[in-house]
Protein backbone atom coordinates (compact mmCIF):
# COMPACT_ATOMS: atom_id res chain seq x y z
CA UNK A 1 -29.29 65.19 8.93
CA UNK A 2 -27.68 63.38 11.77
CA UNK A 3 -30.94 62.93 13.47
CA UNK A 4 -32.27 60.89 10.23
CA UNK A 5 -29.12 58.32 9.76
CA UNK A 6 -29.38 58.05 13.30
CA UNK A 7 -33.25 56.78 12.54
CA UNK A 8 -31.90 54.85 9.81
CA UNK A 9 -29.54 52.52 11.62
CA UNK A 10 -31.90 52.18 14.24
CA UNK A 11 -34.62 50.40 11.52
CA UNK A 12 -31.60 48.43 10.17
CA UNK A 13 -30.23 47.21 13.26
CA UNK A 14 -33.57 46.17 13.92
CA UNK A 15 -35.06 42.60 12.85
CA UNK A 16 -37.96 42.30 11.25
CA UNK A 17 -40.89 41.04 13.88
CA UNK A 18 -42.71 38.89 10.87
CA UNK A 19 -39.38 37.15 10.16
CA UNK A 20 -38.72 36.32 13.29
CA UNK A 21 -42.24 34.84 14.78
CA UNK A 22 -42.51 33.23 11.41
CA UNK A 23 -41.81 29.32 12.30
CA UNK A 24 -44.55 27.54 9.12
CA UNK A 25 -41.74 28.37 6.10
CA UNK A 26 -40.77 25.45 4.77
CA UNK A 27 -36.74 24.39 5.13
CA UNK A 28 -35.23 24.54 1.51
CA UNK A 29 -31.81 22.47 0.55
CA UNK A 30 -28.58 24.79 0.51
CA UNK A 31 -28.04 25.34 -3.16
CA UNK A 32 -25.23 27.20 -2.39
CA UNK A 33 -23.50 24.33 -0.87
CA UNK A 34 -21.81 23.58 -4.50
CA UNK A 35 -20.58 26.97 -5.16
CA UNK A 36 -17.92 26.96 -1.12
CA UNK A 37 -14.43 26.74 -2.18
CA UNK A 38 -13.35 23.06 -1.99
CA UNK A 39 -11.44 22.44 0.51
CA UNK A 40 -6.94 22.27 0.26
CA UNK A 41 -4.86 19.05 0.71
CA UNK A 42 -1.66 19.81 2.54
CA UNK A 43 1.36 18.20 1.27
CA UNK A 44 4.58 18.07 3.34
CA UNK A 45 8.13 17.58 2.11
CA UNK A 46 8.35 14.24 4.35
CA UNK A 47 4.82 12.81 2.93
CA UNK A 48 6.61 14.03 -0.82
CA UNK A 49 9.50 12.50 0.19
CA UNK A 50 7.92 8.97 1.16
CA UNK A 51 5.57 8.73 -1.55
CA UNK A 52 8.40 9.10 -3.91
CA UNK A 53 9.59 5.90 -2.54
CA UNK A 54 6.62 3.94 -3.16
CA UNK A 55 5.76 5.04 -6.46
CA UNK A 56 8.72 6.53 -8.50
CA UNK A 57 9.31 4.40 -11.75
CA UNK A 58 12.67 4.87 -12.03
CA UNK A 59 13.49 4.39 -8.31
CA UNK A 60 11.54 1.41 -7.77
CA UNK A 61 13.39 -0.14 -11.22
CA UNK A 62 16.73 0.55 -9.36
CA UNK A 63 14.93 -1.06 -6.18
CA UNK A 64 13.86 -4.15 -8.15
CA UNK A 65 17.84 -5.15 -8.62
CA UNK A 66 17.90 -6.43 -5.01
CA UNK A 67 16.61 -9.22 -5.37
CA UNK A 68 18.46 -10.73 -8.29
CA UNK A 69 21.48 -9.66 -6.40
CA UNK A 70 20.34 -11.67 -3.36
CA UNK A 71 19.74 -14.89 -5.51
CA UNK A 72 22.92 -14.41 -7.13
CA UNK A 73 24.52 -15.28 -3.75
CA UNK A 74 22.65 -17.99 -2.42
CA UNK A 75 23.01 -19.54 -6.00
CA UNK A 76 26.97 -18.95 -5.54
CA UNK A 77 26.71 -20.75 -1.72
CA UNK A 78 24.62 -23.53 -3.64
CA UNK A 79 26.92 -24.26 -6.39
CA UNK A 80 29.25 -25.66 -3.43
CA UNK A 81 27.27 -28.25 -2.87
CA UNK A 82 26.75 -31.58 -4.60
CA UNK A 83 23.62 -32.13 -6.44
CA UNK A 84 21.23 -35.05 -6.43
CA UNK A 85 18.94 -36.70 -9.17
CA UNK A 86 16.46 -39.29 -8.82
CA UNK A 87 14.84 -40.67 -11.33
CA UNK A 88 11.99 -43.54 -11.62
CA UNK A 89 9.71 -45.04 -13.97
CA UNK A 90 6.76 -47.61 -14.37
CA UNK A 91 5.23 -49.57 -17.18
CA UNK A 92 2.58 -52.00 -18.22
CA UNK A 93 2.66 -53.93 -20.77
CA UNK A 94 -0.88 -56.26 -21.64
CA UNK A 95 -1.68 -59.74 -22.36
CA UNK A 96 -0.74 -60.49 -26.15
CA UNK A 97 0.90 -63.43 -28.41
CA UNK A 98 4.57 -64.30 -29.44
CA UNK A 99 4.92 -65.66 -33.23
CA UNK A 100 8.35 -67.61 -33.88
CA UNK A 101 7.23 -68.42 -37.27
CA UNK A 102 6.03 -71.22 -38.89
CA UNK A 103 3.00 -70.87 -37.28
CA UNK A 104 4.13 -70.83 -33.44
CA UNK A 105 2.52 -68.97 -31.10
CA UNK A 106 2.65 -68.95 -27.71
CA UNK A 107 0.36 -66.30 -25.47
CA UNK A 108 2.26 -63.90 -23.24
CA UNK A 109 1.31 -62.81 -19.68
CA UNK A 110 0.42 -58.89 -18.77
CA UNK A 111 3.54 -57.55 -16.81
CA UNK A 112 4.81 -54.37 -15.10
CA UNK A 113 7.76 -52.96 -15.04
CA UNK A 114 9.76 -50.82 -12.84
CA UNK A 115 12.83 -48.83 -12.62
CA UNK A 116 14.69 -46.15 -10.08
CA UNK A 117 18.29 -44.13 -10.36
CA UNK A 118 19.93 -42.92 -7.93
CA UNK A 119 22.46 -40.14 -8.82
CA UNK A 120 24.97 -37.78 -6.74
CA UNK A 121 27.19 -35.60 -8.48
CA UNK A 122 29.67 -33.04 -7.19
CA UNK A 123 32.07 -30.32 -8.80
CA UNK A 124 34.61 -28.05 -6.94
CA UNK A 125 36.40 -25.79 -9.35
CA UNK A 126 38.13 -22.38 -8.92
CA UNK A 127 34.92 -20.48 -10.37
CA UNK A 128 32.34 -21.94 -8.02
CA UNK A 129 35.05 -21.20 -5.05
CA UNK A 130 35.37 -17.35 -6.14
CA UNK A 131 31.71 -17.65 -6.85
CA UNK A 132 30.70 -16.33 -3.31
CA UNK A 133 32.72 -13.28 -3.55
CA UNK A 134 32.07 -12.24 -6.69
CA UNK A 135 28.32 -12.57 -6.23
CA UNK A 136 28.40 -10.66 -2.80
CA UNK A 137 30.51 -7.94 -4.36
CA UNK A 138 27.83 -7.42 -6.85
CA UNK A 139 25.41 -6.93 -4.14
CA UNK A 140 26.96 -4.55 -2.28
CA UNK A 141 27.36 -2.62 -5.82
CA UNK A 142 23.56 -3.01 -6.43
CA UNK A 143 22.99 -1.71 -2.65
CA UNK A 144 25.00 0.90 -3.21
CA UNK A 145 23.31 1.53 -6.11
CA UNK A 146 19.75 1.58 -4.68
CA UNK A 147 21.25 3.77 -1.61
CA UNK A 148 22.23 6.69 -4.27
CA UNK A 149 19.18 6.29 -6.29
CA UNK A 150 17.37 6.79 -2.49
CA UNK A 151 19.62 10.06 -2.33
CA UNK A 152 19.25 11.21 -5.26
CA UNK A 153 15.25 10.80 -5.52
CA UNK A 154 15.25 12.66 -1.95
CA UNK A 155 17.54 15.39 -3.19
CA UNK A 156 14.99 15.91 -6.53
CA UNK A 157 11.79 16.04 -4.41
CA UNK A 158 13.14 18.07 -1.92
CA UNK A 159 14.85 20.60 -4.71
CA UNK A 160 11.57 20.87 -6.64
CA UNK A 161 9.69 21.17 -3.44
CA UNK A 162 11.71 24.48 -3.09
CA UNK A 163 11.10 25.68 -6.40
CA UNK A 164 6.91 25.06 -5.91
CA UNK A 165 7.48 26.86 -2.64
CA UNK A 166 9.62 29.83 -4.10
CA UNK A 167 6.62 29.93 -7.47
CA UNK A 168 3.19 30.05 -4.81
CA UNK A 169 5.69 33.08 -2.88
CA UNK A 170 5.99 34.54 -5.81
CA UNK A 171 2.35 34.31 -6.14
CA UNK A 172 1.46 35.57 -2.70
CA UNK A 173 4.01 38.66 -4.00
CA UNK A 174 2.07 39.47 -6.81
CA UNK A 175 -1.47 39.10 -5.30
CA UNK A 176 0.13 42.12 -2.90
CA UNK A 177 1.00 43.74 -6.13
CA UNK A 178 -2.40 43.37 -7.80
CA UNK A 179 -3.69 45.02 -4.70
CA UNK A 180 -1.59 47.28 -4.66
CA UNK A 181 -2.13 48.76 -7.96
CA UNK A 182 -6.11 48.06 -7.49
CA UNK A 183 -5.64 50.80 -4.84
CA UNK A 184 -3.18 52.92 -7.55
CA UNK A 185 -6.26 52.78 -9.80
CA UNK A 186 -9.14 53.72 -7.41
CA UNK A 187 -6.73 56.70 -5.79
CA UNK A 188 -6.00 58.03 -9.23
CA UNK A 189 -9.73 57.90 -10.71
CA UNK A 190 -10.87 59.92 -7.25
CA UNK A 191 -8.12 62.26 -7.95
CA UNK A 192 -9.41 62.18 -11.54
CA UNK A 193 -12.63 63.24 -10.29
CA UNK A 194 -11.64 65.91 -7.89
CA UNK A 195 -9.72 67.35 -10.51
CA UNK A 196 -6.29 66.84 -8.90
CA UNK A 197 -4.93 64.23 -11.92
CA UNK A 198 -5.21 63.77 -15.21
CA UNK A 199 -6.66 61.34 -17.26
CA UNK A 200 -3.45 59.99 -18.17
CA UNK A 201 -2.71 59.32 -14.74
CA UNK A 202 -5.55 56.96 -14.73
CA UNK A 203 -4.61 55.43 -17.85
CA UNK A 204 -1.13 54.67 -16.58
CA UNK A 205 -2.50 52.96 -13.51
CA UNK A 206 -5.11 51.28 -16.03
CA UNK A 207 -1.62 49.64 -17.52
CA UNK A 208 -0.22 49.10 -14.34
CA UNK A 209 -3.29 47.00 -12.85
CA UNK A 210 -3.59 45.24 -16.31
CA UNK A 211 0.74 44.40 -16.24
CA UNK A 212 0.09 43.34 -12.71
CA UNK A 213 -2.98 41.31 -13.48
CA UNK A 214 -1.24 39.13 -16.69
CA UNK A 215 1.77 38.75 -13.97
CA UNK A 216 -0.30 37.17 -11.42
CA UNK A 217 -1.83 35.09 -14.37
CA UNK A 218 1.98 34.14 -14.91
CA UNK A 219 3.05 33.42 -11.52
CA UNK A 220 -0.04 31.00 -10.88
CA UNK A 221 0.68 28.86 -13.76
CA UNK A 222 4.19 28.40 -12.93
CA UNK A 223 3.22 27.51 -9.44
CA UNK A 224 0.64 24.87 -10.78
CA UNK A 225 3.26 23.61 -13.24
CA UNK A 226 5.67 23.34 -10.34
CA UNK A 227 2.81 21.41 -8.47
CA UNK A 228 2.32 19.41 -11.20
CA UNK A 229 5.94 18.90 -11.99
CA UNK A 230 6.58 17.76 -8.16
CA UNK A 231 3.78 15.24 -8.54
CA UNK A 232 5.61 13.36 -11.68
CA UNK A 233 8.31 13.24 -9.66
CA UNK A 234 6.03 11.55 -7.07
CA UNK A 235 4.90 9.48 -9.41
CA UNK A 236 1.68 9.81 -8.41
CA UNK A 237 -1.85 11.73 -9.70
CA UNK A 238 -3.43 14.84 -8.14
CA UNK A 239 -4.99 14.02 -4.80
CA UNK A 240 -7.00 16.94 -5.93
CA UNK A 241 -7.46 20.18 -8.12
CA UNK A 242 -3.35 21.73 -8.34
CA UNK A 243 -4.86 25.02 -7.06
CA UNK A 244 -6.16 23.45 -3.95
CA UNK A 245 -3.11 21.27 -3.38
CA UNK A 246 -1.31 22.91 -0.39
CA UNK A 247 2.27 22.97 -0.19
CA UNK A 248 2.53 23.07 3.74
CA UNK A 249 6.34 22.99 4.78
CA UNK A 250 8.90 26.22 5.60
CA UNK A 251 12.14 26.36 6.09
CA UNK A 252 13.84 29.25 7.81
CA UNK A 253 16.81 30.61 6.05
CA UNK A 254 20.38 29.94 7.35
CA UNK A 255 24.22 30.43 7.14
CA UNK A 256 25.84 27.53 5.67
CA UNK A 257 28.58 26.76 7.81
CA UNK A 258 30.77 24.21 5.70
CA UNK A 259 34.68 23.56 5.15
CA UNK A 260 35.67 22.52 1.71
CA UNK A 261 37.92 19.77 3.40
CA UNK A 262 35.50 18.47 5.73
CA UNK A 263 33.27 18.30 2.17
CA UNK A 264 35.77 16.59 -0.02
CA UNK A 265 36.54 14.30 2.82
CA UNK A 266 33.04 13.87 3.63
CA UNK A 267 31.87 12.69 -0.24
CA UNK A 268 34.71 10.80 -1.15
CA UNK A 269 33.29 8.90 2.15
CA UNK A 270 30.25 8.56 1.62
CA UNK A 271 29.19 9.69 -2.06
CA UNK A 272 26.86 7.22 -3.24
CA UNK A 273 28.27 6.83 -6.68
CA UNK A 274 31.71 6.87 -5.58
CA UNK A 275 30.95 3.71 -3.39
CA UNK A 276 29.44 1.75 -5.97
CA UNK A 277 32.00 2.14 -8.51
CA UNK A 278 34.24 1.23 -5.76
CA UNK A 279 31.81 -2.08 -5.22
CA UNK A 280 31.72 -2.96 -8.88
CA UNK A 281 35.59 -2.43 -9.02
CA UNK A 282 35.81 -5.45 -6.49
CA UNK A 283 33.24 -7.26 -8.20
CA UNK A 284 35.28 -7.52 -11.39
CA UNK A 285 38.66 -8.34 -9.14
CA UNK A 286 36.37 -11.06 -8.17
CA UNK A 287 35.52 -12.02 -12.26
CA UNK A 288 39.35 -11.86 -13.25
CA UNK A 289 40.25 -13.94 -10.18
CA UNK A 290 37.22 -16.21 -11.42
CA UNK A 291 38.82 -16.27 -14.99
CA UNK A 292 42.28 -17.21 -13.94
CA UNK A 293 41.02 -20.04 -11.81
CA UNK A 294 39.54 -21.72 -14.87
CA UNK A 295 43.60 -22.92 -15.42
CA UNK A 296 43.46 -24.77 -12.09
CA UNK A 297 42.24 -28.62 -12.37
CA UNK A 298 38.86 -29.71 -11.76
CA UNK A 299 37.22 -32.35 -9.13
CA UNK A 300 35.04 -34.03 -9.69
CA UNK A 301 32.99 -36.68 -7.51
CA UNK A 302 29.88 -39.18 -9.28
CA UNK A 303 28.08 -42.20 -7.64
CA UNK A 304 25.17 -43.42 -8.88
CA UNK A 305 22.49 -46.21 -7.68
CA UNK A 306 20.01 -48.37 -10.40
CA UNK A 307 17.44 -51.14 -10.29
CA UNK A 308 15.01 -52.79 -12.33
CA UNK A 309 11.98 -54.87 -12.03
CA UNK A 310 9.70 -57.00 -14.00
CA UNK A 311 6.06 -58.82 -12.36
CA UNK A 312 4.16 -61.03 -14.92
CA UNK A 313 0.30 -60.32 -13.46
CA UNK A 314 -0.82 -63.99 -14.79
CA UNK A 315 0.90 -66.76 -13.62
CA UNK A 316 -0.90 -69.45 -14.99
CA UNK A 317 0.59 -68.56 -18.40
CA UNK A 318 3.86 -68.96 -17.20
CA UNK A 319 3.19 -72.61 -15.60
CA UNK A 320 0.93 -73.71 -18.49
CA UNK A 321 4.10 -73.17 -20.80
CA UNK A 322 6.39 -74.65 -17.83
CA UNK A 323 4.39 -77.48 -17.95
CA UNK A 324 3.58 -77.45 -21.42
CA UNK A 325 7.66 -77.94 -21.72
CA UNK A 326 8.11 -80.24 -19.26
CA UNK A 327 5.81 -82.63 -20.91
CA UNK A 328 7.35 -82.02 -24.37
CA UNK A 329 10.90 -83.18 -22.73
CA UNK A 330 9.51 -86.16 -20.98
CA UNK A 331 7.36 -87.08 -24.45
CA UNK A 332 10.60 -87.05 -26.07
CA UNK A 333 12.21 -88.83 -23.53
CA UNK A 334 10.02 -91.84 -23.69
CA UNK A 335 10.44 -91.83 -27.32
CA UNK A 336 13.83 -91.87 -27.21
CA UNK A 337 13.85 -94.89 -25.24
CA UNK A 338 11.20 -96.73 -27.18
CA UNK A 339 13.90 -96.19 -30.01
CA UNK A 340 16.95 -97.16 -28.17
CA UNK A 341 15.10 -100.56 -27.01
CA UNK A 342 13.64 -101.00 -30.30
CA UNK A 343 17.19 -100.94 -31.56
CA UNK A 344 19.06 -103.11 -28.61
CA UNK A 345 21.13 -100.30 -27.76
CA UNK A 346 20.68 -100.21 -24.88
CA UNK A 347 20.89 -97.73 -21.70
CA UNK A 348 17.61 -95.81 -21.17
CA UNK A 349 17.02 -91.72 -21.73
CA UNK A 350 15.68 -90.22 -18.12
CA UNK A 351 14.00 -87.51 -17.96
C-alpha cells in the first residue's frame, strides 16, 4: 500500500511533458481578474482628523465667522477717519428758440454745462472711539469660538475613531469565535460518527456555529455603521466600499496619570468655551461703555468745495443778437435826436 501512494505522488509531482513543450496555445484574457478582492484604503486618525477640517459643515460655518469679525475691525479703525465725496456732472443742452410772446423769438445757441463738489466730512463721537475695542473683543470671541469648535471636531473624530476601532476588534473576536465553533462542529460530527457523541451534541454545536454566525453578521454591521458614521463626521463620501475602508491607527493602552487640581486649573485656563464667554463678556463691557458715551457731545468737522460752468458751442448767435442790440440802441438813438432837433430842444442823444 505504501509502495502505490508512493507511485502516486511521484505521477503528481510530475508535470505533464505535453503541457510543458506545448508553446502554439493561444494566450486568453484573465477572466478572473474581476472576481480578486478589491483592494483596502487605509485611513489614519491624523488624515480623519484633517479632512474634518476641510469639509465638516458645521465646523467650516463656525470658520466662516472670521472674516466678518476681521471687517468689523478695520470698519471700527475706518470710522476714525474723515470721509470724502466728490461729486460731478455734465450736460448739453441743443440749439433751439426763445418765445417772449407776442410773437418774439430769438434762436438760442447749443451749450454745455458743467459742475464739481468737493466734500470732506468728519465725526468723532464716543461710539466710533470705543468702536475699536468693542470690535476687537468680538474677534477674539469669534477666535475663540472657532478654536473650540477645532477642539471639539478633533475630540468627535478621534472618539468615534475609537469606537470604529473597538466595533472591527470586535469583529476580528468573533471571526475567532466562528472558527472556533466551525472546529466545535466538525469535532463533534467525527465523534458523532465514531460513536463517541450523540446527536444532540452535534445539534448543540449546530446552534452554537449558527449563534456565532448571526453575531459576526452583527458585529460587521456595527463596524460598517461606525465607518460610515466616522465618515459624516468627515463630511465626506466613501473613498471606497465601507468593508474595504481600512481603519489603520493603534493606540497602546496606558495609565492615566492626572491630578484633579492640575485639571481644574488646567480647563479653567484653557477651556475653549470658558475663554470665549470670557471674550464676549468684554465685548459687551465694550457695548455698555459704547452706550454711555452716546451722553458725551459730538464733533463734528464739514468743508465743502463747488463750481459751475456754462460754454455756448455757437458764438455767432451770441454776436448776431449783440449786434442785433447794438444797432436797435443806436437806431433809437438817432431817432431820438431827429425828434429833439425837430422840436428845438436841443442837446443831442449819443449812443
Amino acid at each position: 500500500m505504501k509502495r502505490w501512494l508512493g507511485v502516486l505522488a511521484l505521477v503528481w509531482i510530475l508535470p505533464v511533458p505535453g503541457a510543458a513543450q506545448d508553446t502554439t496555445q493561444v494566450r486568453r484574457p484573465d477572466t478572473t481578474a474581476a472576481l480578486r478582492p478589491a483592494s483596502s484604503v487605509a485611513l489614519s486618525l491624523a488624515d480623519a482628523i484633517a479632512q474634518a477640517r476641510r469639509n465638516s459643515p458645521a465646523y467650516r460655518q463656525v470658520l466662516n465667522n472670521e472674516n466678518p469679525a476681521k471687517w468689523g475691525v478695520r470698519n471700527a479703525y475706518g470710522n476714525l477717519l474723515p470721509s470724502v465725496s466728490v461729486s460731478g456732472d455734465m450736460g448739453y443742452t441743443g440749439e433751439g428758440e426763445s418765445n417772449f410772446g407776442g410773437g418774439f423769438v430769438r434762436p438760442t445757441s447749443a451749450f454745455l454745462t458743467s459742475a464739481y463738489n468737493l466734500g470732506f466730512f468728519w465725526q468723532l463721537d464716543g461710539r466710533t472711539i470705543s468702536g475699536p475695542g468693542q470690535q476687537k473683543a468680538l474677534k477674539h470671541a469669534t477666535d475663540e469660538d472657532i478654536s473650540g469648535a477645532s477642539i471639539a471636531l478633533q475630540a468627535e473624530i478621534t472618539i468615534q475613531y475609537l469606537n470604529a476601532l473597538q466595533t472591527a476588534a470586535q469583529v476580528d473576536v468573533t471571526r475567532q469565535q466562528v472558527l472556533r465553533n466551525s472546529d466545535f462542529l466538525k469535532l463533534a460530527k467525527a465523534r458523532y460518527e465514531v460513536g463517541q457523541a450523540t446527536l444532540l451534541d452535534v445539534r448543540q454545536a449546530e446552534v452554537i456555529k449558527g449563534q456565532s454566525d448571526v453575531a459576526l453578521l452583527r458585529a460587521t454591521y456595527l463596524n460598517s455603521e461606525a465607518k460610515l458614521d466616522l465618515l459624516r463626521r468627515m463630511g465626506v463620501e466613501p473613498p471606497a466600499p465601507v468593508e474595504l475602508i481600512v481603519l489603520s491607527d493603534s493606540f497602546p493602552v496606558q495609565a492615566a496619570e492626572f491630578k484633579l487640581d492640575e485639571l481644574l486649573a488646567l480647563a479653567e485656563e484653557q477651556n475653549p468655551s470658558l475663554r470665549s464667554l470670557r471674550a464676549r463678556q468684554s465685548a459687551a463691557t465694550w457695548g455698555v461703555r459704547a452706550a454711555k458715551s452716546e451722553f458725551l457731545p459730538t464733533l463734528q468737522f464739514r468743508a465743502g468745495w463747488s463750481g459751475f460752468t456754462q460754454e455756448f458751442t455757437n458764438g455767432d448767435v451770441l454776436l448776431d443778437e449783440e449786434l442785433g442790440r447794438s444797432q436797435a440802441l443806436a437806431a433809437d438813438c438817432s431817432y431820438n435826436n431827429e425828434v429833439r432837433t425837430a422840436l428845438n430842444l436841443g442837446g443831442r442823444v449819443t449812443d
